[in-house]
N, C-alpha and C. Protein backbone atom coordinates (compact mmCIF):
# COMPACT_ATOMS: atom_id res chain seq x y z
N UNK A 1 -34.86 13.78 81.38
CA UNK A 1 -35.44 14.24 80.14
C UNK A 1 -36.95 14.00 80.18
N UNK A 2 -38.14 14.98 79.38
CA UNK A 2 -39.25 14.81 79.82
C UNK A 2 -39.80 14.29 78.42
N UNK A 3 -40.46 13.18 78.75
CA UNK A 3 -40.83 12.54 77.34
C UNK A 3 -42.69 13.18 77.38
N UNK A 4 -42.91 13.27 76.53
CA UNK A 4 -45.00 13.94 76.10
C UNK A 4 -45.16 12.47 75.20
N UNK A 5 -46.09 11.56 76.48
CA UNK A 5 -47.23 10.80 75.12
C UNK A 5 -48.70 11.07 75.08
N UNK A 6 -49.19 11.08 74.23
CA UNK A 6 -50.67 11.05 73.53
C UNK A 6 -51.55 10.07 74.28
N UNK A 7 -52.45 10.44 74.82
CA UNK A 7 -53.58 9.19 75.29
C UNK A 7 -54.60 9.80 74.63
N UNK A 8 -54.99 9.35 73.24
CA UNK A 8 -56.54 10.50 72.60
C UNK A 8 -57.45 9.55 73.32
N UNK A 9 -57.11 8.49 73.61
CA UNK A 9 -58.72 8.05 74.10
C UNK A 9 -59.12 8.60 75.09
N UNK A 10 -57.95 8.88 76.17
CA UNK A 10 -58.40 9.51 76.95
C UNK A 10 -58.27 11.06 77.37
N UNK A 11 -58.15 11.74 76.18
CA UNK A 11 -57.79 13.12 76.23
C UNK A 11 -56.66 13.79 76.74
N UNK A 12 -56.03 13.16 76.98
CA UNK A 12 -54.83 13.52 78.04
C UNK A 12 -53.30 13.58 77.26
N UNK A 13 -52.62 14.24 77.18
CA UNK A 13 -51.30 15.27 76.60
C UNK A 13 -50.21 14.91 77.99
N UNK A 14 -49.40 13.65 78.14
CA UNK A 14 -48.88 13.68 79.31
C UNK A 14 -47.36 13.99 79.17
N UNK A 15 -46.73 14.67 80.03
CA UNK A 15 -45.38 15.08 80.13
C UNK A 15 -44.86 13.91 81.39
N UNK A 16 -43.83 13.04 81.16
CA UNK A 16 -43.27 12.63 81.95
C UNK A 16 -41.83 12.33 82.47
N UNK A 17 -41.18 12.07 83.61
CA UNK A 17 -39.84 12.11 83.53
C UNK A 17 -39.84 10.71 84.96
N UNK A 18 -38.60 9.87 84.12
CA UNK A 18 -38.64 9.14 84.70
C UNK A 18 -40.19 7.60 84.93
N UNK A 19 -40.81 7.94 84.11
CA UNK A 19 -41.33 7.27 84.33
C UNK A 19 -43.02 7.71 85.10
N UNK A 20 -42.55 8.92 86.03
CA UNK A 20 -43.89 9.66 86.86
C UNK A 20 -44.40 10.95 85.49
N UNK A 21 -45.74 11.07 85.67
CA UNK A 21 -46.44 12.09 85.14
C UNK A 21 -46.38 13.41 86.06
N UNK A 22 -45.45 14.32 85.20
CA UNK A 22 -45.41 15.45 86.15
C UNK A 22 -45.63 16.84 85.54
N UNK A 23 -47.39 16.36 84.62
CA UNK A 23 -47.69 17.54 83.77
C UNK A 23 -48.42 16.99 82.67
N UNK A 24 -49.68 17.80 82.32
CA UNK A 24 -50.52 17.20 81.57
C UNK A 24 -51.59 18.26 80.80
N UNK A 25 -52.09 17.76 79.67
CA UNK A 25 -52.78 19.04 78.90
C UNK A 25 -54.26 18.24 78.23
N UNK A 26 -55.19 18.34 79.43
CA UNK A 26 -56.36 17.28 78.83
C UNK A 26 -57.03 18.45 77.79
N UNK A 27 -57.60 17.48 76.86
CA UNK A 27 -58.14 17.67 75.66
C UNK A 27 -59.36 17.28 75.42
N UNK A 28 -60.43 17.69 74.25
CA UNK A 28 -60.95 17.12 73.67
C UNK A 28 -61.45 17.58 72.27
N UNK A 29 -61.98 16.55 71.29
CA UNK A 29 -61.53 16.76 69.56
C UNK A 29 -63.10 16.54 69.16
N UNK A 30 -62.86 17.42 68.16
CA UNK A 30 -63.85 18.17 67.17
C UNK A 30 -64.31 17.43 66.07
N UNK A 31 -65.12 16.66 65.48
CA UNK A 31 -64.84 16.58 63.86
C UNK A 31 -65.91 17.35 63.13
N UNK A 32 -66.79 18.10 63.60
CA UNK A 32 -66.89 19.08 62.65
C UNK A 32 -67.01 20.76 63.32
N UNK A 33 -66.80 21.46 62.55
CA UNK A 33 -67.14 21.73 60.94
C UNK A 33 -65.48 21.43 60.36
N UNK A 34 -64.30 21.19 61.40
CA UNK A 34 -63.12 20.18 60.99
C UNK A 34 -62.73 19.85 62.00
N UNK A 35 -61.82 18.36 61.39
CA UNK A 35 -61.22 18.24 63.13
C UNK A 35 -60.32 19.33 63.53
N UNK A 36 -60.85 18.66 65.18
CA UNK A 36 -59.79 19.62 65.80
C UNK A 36 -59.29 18.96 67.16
N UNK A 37 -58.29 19.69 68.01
CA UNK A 37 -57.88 19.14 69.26
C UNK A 37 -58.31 20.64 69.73
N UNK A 38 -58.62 20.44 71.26
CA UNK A 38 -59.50 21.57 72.11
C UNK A 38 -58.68 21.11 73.23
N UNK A 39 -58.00 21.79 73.29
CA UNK A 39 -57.21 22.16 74.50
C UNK A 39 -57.83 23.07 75.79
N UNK A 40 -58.41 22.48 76.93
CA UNK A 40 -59.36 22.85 78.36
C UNK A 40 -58.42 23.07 79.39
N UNK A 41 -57.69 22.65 79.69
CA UNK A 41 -56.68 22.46 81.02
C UNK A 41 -55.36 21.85 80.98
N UNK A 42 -54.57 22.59 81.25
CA UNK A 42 -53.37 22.56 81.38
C UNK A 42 -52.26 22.32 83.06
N UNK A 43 -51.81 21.38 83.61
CA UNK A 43 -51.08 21.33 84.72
C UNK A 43 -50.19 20.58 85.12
N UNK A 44 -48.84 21.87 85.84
CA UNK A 44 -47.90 21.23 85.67
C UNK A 44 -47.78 20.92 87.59
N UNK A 45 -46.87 19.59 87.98
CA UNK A 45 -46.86 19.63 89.25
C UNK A 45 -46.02 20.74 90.07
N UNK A 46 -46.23 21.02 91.19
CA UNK A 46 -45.55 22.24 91.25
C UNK A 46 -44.23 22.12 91.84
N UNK A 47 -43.66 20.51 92.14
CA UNK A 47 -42.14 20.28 92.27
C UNK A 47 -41.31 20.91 90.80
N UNK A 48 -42.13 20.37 89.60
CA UNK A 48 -41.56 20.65 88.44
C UNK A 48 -42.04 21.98 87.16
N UNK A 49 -42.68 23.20 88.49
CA UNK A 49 -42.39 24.20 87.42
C UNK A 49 -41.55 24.58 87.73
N UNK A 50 -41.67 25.59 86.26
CA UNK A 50 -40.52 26.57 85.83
C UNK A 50 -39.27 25.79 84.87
N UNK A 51 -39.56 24.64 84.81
CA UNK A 51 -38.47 23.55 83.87
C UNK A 51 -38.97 23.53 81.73
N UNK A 52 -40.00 24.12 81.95
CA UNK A 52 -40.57 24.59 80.68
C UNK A 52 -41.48 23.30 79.65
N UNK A 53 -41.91 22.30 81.30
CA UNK A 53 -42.63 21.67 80.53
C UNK A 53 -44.44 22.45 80.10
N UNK A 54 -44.83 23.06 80.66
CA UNK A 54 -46.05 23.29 79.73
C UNK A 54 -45.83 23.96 78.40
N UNK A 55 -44.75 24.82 78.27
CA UNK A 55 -44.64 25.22 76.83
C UNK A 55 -44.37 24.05 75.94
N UNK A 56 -43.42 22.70 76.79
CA UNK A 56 -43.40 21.83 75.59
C UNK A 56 -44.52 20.96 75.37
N UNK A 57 -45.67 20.95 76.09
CA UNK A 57 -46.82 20.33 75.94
C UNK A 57 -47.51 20.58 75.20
N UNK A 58 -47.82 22.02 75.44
CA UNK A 58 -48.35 22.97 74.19
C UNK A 58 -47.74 23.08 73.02
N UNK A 59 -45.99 23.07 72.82
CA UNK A 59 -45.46 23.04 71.36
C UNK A 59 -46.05 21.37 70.82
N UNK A 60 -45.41 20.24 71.95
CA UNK A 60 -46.28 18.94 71.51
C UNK A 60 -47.60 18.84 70.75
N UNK A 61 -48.81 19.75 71.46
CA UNK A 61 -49.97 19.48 70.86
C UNK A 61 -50.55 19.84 69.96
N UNK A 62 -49.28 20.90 69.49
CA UNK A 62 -49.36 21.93 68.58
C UNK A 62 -49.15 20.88 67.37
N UNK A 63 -47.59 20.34 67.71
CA UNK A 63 -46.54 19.33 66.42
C UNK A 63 -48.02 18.13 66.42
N UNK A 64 -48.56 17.73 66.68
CA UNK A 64 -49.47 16.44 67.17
C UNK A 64 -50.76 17.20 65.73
N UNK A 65 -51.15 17.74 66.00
CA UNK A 65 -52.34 18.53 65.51
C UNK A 65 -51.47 18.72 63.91
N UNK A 66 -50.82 19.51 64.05
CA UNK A 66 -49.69 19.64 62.59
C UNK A 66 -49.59 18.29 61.60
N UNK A 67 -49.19 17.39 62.23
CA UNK A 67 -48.84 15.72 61.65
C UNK A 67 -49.96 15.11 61.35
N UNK A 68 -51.31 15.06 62.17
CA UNK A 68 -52.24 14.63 61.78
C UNK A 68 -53.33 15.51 61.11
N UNK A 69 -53.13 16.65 60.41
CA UNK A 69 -53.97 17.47 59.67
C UNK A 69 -54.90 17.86 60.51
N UNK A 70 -55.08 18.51 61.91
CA UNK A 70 -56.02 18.83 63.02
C UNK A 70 -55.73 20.49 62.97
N UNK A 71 -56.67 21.22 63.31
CA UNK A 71 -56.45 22.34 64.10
C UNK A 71 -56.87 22.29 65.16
N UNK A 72 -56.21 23.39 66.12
CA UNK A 72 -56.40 23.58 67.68
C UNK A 72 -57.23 24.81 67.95
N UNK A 73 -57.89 24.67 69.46
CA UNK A 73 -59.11 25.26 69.74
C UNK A 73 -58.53 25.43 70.83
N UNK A 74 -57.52 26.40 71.29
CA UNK A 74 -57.14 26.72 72.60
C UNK A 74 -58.19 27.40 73.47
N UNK A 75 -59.05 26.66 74.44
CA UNK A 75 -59.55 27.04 75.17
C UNK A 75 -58.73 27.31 76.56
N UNK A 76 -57.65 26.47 76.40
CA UNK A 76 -57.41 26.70 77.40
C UNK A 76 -56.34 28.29 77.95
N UNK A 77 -56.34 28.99 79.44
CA UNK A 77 -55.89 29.65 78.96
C UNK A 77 -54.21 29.84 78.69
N UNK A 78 -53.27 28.92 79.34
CA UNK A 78 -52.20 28.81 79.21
C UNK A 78 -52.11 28.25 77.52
N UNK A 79 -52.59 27.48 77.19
CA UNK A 79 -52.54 27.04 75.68
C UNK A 79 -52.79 28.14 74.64
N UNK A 80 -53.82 29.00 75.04
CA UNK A 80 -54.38 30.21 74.33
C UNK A 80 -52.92 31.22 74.22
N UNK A 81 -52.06 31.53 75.79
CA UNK A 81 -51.58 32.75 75.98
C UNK A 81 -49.90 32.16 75.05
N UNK A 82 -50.21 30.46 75.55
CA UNK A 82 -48.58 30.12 74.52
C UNK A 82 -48.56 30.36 72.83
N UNK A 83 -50.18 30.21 72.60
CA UNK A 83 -50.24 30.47 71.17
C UNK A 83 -49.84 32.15 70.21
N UNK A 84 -50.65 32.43 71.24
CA UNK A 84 -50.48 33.81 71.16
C UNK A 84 -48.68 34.18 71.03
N UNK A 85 -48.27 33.75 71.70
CA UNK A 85 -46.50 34.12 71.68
C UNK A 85 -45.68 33.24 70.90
N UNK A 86 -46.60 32.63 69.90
CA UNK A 86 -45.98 31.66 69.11
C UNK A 86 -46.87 31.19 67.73
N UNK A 87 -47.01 32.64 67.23
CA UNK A 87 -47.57 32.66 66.00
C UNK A 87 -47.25 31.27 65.10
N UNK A 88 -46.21 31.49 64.61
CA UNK A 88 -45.55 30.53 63.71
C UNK A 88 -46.00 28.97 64.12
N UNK A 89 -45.57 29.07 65.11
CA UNK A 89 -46.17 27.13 65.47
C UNK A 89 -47.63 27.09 65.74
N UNK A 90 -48.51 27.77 65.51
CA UNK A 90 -49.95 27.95 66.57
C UNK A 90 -51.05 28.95 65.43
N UNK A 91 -51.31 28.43 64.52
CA UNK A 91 -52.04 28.61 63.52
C UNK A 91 -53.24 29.08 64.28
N UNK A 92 -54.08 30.72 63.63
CA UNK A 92 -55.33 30.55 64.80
C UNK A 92 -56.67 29.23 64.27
N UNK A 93 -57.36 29.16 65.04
CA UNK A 93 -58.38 28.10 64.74
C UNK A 93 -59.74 29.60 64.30
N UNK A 94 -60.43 28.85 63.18
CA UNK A 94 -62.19 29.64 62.62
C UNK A 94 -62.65 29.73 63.78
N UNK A 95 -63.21 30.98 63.31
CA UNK A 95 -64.50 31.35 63.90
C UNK A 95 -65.54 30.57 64.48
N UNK A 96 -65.50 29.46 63.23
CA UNK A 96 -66.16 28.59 63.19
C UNK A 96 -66.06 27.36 63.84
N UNK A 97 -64.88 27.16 64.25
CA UNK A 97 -64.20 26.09 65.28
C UNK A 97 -64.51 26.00 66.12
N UNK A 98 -63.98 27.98 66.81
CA UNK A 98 -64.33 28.48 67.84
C UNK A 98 -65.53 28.00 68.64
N UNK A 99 -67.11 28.64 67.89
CA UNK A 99 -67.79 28.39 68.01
C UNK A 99 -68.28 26.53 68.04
N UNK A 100 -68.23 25.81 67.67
CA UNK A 100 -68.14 24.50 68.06
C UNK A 100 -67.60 24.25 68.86
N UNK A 101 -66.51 24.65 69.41
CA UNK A 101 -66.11 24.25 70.35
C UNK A 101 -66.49 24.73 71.65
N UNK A 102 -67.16 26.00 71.78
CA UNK A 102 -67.72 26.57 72.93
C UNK A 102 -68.64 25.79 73.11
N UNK A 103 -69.68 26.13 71.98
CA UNK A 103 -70.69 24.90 71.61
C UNK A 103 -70.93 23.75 72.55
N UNK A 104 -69.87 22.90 72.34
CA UNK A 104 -69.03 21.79 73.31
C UNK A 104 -69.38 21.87 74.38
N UNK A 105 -68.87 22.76 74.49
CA UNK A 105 -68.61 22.58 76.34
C UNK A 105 -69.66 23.30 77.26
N UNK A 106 -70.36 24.20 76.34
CA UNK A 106 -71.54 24.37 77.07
C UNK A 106 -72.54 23.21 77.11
N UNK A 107 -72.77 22.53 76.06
CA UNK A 107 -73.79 21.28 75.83
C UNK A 107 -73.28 20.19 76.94
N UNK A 108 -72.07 19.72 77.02
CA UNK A 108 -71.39 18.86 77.32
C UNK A 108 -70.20 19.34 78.80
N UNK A 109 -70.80 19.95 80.28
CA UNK A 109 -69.66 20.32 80.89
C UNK A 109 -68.73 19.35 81.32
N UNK A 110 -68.72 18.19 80.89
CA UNK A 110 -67.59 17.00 81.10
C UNK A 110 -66.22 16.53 80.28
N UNK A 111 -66.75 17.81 79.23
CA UNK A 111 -65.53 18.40 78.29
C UNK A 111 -64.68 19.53 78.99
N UNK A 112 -64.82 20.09 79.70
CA UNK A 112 -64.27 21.03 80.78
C UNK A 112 -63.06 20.09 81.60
């Protein structure tokens, strides 16, 4: 069974089984013009695709963002293309987000 914990300090969205990390969705968070989680990179090991852990990483960071009143800034593009096919769980993020968050990562390429 693949358990997803939270490391915000260190940006990192980890999928694990058994104990090994075999899949991960680094991040980084916004607080203005609201918070947010910014989803950059997404990867799963390649013993363990096709088992459907990045969709549950992405539903994870989705439920994560939901519970703590956050919106998401899918930069990334697997996070972007799961949102997209999953209206209902995957609220889009402002214009205005958007922009902060590009913002980001152009100022800052260690958010990448």
């Amino acid at each position: 069974m693949t358990e997803i914990k939270d490391d915000r300090a260190r940006g990192v969205l980890e999928a694990r089984e058994g104990g090994e990390v075999v899949g991960h969705v680094v991040y980084f968070t916004l607080d203005e013009p609201e918070a947010a989680l910014v989803p950059v990179h997404t990867e799963v090991d390649s013993a363990h695709e096709g088992k459907g852990i990045a969709g549950a990483l992405a539903t994870e960071l989705y439920a994560i963002a939901g519970r703590e009143g956050f919106a998401v800034v899918p930069l990334c593009p697997y996070v972007a293309k799961w949102a997209e096919r999953h209206p209902d769980q995957a609220p889009a993020a402002s214009d205005a987000l958007l922009r902060a968050a590009l913002d980001k990562v152009r100022t800052d390429p260690s958010a990448w």
